[in-house]
C-alpha atoms as a PDB file:
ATOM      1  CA  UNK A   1     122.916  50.580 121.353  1.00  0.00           C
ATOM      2  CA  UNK A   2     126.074  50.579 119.095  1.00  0.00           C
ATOM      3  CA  UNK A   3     125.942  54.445 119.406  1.00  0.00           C
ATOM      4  CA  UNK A   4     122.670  54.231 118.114  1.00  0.00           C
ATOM      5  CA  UNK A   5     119.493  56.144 119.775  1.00  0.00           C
ATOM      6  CA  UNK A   6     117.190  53.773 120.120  1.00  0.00           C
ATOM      7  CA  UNK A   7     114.318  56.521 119.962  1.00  0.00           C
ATOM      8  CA  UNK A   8     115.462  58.424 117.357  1.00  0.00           C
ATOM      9  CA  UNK A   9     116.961  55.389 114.920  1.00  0.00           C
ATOM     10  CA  UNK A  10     114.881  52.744 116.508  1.00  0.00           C
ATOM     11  CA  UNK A  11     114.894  50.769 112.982  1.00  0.00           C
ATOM     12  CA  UNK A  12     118.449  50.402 112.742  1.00  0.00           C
ATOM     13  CA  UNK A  13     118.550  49.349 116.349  1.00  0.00           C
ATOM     14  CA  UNK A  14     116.642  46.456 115.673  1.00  0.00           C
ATOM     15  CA  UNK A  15     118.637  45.562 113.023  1.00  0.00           C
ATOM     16  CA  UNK A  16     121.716  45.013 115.024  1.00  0.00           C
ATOM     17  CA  UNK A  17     120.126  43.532 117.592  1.00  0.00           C
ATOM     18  CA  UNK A  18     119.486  39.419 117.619  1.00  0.00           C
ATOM     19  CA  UNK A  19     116.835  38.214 119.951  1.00  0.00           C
ATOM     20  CA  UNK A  20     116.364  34.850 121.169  1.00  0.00           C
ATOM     21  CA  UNK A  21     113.122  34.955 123.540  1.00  0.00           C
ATOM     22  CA  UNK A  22     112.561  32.761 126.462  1.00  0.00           C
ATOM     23  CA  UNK A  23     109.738  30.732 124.197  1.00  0.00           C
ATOM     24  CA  UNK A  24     110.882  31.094 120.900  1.00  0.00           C
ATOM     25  CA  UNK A  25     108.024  30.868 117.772  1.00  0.00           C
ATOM     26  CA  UNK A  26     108.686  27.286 115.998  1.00  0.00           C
ATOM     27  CA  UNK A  27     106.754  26.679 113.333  1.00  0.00           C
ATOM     28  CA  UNK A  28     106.667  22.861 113.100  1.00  0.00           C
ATOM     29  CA  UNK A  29     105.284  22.605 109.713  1.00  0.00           C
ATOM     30  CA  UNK A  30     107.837  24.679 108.299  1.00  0.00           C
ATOM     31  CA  UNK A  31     111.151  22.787 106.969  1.00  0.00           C
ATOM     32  CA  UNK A  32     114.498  23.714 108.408  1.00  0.00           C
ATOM     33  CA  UNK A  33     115.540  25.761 105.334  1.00  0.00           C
ATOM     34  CA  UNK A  34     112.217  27.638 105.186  1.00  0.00           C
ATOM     35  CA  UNK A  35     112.709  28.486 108.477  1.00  0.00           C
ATOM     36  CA  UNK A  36     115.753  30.533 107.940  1.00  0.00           C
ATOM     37  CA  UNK A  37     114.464  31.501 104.792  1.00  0.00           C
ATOM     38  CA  UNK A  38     111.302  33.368 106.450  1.00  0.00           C
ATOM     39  CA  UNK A  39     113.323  35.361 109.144  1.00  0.00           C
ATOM     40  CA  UNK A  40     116.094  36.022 106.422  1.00  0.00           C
ATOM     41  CA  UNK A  41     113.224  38.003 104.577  1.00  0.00           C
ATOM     42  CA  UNK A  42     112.438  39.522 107.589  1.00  0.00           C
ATOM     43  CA  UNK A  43     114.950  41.194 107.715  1.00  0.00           C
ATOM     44  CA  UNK A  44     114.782  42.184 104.438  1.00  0.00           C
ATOM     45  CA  UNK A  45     118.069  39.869 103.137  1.00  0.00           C
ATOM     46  CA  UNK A  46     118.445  39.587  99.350  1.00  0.00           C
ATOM     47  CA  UNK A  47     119.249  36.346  97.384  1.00  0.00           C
ATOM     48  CA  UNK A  48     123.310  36.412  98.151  1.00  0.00           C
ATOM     49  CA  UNK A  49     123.030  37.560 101.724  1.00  0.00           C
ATOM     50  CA  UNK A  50     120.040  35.457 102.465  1.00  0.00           C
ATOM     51  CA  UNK A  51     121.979  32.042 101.036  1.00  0.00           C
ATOM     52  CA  UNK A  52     124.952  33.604 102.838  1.00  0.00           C
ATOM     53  CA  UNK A  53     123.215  33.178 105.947  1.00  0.00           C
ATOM     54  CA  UNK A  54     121.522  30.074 105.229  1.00  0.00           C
ATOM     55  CA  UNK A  55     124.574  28.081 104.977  1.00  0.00           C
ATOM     56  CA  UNK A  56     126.503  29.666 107.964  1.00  0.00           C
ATOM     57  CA  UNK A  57     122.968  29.081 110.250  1.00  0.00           C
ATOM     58  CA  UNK A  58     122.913  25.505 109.150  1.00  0.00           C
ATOM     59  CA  UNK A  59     126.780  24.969 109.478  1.00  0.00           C
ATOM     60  CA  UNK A  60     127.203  26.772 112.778  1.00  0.00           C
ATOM     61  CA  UNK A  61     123.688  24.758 114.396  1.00  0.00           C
ATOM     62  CA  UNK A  62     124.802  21.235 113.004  1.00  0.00           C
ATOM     63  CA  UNK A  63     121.771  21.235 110.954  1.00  0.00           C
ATOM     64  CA  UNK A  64     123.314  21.637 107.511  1.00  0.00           C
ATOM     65  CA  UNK A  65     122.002  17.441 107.057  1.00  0.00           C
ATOM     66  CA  UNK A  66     118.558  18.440 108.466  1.00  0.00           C
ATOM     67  CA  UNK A  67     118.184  21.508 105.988  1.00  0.00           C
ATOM     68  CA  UNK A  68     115.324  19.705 104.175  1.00  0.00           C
ATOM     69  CA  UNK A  69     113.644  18.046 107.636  1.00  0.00           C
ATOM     70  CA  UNK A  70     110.970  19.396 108.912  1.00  0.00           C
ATOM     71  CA  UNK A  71     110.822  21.154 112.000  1.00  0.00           C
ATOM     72  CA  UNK A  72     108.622  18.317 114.089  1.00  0.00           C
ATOM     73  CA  UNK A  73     111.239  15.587 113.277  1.00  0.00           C
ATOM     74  CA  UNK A  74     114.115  17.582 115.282  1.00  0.00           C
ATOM     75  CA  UNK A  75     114.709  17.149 119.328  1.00  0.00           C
ATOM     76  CA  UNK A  76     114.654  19.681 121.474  1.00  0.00           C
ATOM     77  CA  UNK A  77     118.209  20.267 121.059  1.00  0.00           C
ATOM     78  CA  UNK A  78     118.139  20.507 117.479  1.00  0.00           C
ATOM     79  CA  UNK A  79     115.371  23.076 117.964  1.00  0.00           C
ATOM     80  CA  UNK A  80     117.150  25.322 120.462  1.00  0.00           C
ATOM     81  CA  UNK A  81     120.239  25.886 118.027  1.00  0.00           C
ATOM     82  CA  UNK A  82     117.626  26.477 115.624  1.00  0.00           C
ATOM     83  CA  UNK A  83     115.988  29.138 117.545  1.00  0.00           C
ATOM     84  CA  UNK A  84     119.840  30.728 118.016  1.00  0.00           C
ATOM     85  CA  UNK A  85     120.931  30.504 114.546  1.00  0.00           C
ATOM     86  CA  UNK A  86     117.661  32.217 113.424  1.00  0.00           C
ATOM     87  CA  UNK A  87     118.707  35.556 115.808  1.00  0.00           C
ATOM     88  CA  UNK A  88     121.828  35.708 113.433  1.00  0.00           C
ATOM     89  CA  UNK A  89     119.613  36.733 110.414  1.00  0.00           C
ATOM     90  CA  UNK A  90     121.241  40.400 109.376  1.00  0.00           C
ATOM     91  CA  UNK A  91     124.458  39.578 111.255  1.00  0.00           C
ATOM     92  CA  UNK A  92     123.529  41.542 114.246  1.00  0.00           C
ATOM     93  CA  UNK A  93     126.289  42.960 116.406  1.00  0.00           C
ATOM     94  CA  UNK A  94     124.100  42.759 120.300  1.00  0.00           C
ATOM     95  CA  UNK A  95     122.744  39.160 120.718  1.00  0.00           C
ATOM     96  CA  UNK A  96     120.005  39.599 123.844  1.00  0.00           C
ATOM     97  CA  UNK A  97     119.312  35.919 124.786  1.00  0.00           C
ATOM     98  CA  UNK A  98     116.565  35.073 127.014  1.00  0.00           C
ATOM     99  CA  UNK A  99     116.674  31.511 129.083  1.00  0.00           C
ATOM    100  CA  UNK A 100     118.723  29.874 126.325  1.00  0.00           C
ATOM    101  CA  UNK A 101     119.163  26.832 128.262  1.00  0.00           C
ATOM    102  CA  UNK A 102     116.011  26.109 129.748  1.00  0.00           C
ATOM    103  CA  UNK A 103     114.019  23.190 129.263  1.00  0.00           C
ATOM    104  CA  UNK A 104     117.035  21.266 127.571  1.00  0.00           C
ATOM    105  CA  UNK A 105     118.741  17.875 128.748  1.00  0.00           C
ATOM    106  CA  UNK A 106     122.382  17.722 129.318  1.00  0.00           C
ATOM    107  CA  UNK A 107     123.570  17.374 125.913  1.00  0.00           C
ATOM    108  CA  UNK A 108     121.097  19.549 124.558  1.00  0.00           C
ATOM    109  CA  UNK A 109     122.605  22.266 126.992  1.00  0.00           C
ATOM    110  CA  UNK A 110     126.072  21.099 126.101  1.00  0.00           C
ATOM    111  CA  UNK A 111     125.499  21.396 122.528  1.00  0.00           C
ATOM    112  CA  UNK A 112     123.980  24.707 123.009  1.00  0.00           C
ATOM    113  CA  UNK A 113     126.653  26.298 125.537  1.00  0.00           C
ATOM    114  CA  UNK A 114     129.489  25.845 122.882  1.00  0.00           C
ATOM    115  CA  UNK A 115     127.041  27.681 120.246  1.00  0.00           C
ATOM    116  CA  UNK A 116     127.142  30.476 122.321  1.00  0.00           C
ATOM    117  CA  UNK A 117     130.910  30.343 122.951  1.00  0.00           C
ATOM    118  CA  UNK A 118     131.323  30.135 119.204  1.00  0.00           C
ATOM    119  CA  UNK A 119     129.378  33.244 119.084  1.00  0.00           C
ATOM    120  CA  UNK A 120     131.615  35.107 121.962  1.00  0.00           C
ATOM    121  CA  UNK A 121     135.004  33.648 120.408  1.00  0.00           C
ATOM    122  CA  UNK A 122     133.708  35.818 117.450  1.00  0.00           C
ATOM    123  CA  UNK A 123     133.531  38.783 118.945  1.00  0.00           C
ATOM    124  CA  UNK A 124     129.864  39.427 119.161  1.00  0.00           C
ATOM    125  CA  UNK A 125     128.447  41.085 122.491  1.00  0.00           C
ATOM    126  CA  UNK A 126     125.820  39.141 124.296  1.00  0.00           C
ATOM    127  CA  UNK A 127     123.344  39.660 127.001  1.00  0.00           C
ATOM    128  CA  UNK A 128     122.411  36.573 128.465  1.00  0.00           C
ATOM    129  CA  UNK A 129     119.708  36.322 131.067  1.00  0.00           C
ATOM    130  CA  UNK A 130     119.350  32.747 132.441  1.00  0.00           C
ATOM    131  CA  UNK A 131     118.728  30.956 135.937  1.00  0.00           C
ATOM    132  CA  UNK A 132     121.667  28.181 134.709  1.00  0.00           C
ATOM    133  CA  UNK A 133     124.472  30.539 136.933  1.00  0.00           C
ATOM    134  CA  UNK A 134     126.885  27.396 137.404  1.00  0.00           C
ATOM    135  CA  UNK A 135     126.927  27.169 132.887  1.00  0.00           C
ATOM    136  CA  UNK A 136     126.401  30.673 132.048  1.00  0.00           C
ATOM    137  CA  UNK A 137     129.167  31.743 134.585  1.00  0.00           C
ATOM    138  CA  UNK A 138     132.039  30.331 132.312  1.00  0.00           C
ATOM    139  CA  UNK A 139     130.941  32.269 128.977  1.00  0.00           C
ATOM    140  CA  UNK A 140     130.654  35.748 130.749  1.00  0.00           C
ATOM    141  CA  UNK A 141     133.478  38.292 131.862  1.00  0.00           C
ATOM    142  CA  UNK A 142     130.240  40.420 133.303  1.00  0.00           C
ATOM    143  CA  UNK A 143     127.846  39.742 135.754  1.00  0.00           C
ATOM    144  CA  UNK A 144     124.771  41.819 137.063  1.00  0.00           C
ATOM    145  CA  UNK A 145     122.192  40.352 139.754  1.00  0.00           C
ATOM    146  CA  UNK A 146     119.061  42.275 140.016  1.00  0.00           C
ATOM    147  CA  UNK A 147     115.795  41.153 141.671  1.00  0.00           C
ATOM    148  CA  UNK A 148     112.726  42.633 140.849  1.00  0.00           C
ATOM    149  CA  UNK A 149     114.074  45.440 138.279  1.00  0.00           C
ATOM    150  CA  UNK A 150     117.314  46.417 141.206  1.00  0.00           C
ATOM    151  CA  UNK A 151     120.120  46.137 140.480  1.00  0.00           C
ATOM    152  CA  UNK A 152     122.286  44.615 143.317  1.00  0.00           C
ATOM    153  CA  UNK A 153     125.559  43.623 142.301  1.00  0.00           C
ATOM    154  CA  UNK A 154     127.675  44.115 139.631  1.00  0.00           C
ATOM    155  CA  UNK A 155     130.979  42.035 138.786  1.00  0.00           C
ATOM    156  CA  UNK A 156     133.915  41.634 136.449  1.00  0.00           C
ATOM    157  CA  UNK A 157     135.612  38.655 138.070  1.00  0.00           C
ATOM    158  CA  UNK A 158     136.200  36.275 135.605  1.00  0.00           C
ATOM    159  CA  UNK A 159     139.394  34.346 137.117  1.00  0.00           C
ATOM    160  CA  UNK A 160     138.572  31.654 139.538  1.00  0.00           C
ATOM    161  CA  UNK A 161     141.474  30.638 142.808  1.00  0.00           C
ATOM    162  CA  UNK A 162     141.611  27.970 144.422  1.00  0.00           C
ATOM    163  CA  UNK A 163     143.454  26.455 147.369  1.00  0.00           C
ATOM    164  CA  UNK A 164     145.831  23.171 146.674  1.00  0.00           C
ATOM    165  CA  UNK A 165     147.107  21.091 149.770  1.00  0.00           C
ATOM    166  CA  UNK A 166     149.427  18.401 149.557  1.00  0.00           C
ATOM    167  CA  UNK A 167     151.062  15.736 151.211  1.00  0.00           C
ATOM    168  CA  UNK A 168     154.577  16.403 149.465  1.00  0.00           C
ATOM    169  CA  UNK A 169     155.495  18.518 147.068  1.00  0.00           C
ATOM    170  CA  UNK A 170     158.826  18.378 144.784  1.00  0.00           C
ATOM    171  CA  UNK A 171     160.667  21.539 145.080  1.00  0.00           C
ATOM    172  CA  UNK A 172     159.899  22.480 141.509  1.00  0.00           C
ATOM    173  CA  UNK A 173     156.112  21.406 141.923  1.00  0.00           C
ATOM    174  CA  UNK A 174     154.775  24.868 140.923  1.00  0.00           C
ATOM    175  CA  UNK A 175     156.184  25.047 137.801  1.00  0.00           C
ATOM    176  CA  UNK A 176     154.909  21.214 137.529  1.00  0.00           C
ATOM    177  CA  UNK A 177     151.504  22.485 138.157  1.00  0.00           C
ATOM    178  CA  UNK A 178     151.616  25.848 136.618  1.00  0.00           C
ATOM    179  CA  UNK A 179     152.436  24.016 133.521  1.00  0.00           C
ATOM    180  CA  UNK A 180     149.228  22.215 133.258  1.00  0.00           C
ATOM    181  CA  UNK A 181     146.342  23.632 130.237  1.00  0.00           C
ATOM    182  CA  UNK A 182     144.024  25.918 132.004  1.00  0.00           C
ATOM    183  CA  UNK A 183     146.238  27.193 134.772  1.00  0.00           C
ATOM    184  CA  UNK A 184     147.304  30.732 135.002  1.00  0.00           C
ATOM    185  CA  UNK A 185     149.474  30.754 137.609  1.00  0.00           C
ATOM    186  CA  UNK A 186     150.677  28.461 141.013  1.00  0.00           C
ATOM    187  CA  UNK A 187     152.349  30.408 143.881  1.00  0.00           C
ATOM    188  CA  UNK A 188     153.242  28.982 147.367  1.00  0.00           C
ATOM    189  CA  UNK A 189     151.477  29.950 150.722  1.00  0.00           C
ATOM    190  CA  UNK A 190     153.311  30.658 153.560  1.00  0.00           C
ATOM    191  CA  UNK A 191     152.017  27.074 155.041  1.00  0.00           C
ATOM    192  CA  UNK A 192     154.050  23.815 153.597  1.00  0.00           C
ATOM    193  CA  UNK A 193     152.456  22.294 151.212  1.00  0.00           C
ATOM    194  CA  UNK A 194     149.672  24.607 149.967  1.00  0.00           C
ATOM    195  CA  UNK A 195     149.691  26.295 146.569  1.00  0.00           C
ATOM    196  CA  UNK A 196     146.990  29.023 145.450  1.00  0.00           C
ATOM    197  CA  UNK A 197     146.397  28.330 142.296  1.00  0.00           C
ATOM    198  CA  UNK A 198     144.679  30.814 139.326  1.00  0.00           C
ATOM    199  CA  UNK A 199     142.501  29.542 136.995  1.00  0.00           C
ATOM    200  CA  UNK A 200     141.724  30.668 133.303  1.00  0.00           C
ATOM    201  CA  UNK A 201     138.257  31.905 132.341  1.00  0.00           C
ATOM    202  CA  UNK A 202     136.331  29.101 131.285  1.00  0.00           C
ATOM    203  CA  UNK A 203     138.688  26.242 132.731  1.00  0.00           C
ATOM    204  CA  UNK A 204     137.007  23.525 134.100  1.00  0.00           C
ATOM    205  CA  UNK A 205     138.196  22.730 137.656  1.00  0.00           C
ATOM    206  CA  UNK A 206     137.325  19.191 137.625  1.00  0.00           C
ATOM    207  CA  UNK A 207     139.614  18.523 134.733  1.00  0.00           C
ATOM    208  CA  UNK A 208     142.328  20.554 136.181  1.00  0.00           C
ATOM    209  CA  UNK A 209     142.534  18.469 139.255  1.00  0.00           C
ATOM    210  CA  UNK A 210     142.261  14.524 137.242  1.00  0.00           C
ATOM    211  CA  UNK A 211     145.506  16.457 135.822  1.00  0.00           C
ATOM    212  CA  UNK A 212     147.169  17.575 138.734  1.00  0.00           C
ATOM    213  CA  UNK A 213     146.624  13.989 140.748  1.00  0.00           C
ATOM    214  CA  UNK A 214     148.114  11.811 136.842  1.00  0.00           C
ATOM    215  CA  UNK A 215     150.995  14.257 137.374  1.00  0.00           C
ATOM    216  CA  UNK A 216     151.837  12.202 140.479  1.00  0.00           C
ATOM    217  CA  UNK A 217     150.755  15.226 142.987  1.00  0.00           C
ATOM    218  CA  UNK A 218     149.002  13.638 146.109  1.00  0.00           C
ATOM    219  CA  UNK A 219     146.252  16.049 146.363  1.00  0.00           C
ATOM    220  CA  UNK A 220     145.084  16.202 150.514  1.00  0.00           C
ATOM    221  CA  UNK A 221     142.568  19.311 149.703  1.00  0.00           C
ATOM    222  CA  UNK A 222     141.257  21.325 146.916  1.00  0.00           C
ATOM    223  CA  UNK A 223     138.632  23.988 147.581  1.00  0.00           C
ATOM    224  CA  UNK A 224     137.607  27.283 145.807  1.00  0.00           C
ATOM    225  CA  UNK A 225     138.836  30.820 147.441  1.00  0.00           C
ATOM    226  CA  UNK A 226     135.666  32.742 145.621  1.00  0.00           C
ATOM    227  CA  UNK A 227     132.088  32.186 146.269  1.00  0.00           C
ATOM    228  CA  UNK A 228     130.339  30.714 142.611  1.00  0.00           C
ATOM    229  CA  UNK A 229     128.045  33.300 140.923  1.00  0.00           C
ATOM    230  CA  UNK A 230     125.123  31.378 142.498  1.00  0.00           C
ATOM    231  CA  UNK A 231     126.576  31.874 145.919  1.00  0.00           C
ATOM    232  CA  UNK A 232     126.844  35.777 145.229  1.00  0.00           C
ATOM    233  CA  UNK A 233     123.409  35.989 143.899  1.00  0.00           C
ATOM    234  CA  UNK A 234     122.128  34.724 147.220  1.00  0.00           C
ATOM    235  CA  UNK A 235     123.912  36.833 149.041  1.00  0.00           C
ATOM    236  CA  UNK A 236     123.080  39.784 146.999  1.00  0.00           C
ATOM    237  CA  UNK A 237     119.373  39.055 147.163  1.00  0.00           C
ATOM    238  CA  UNK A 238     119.451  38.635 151.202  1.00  0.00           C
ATOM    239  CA  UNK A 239     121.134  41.576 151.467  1.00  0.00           C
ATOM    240  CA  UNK A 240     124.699  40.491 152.443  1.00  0.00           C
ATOM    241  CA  UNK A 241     122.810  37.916 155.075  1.00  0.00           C
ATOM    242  CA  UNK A 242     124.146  33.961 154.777  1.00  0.00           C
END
């Protein structure tokens, strides 16, 4: 881990390593600031690096106005990003996140889901295990199924294509639609009126297509060329079967 044997120099491993488990310990009697606090002496933080920490936890979780609260008054939301921002303690480099999104309502999940790409925009390495495929598939550029301890499958796609029909298309349509935020790129099929179209990690088809259809685009079809990651899983655990 970080060039690190983990038998050898196990300590130091677990110092650059930031674990969020699947139930995570919250102590509800604790305030929000002792809470960060405790695991910042944990990890054996001194004064400066432990306030350090504090504030960026409490900044980066939305909790900076719920430092004094204590942990009982938060939701469930509140006390997910909570959870997160206590695996920062010691600035780890390898976040290993277990479930992060279970057991959380929409928002809660939303909320969550942009910690986590706050974390990757950053440049930290994560390994995410989760059951949420269709949400966890826009944060990762690496995917591994396994079922029970195999591994199956392993992928690097990260770009999604998809297929665009129309009823008429302008002659400069594809640099119309090529133009629009979260596409990569819009080439022509051989058939009239169809466009395969290549979409940037993390866009969000939906949105893509409200834009294509308020640029004035009569959109007849509009279909993924990929199988999602949940598709792939069940393939991969049926052995290539449908």
């Amino acid at each position: 881990v970080g060039e690190l044997d983990v038998v050898g120099r196990a300590g130091e491993v677990r110092k650059a390593i930031g674990y969020l488990p699947d139930f995570a310990g919250i102590y509800q009697d604790m305030r929000v600031i002792e809470y960060l606090e405790f695991f910042a002496a944990a990890y054996g933080l001194g004064r400066t690096e432990t306030e350090k920490y504090t504030v960026s936890a409490l900044e980066i979780s939305g909790l900076a106005e719920r430092s004094q609260s204590f942990i009982e008054e938060l939701s469930r939301g509140m006390r997910a990003k909570l959870s997160f921002v206590r695996a920062l303690a010691g600035n780890p480099k390898l976040l290993l996140l277990d479930e992060p999104l279970s057991n959380l309502d929409p928002l809660a999940r939303r909320e969550m889901l942009a910690v986590i790409a706050r974390m990757r925009d950053e440049g930290r390495s994560m390994l995410i295990s989760s059951h949420q495929l269709g949400e966890i598939e826009k944060l990762c550029d690496r995917v591994i199924f396994m079922d029970k301890g195999r591994l199956l499958e392993e992928s690097r796609e990260t770009e999604a294509f998809y297929l665009l029909r129309s009823a008429s298309l302008e002659a400069d349509a594809a640099a119309l639609i090529g133009g629009i935020k979260g596409i990569a790129s819009a080439a022509p099929s051989s058939e009239g009126g169809r466009y395969l179209l290549r979409l940037e990690t993390g866009a969000d088809p939906a949105k893509i297509l409200r834009e294509i259809a308020a640029a004035g685009v009569p959109v007849l079809e509009w279909r993924p060329l990929i199988p999602s990651v949940e598709e792939r899983l069940i393939k991969a655990v049926r052995g290539g079967g449908a």
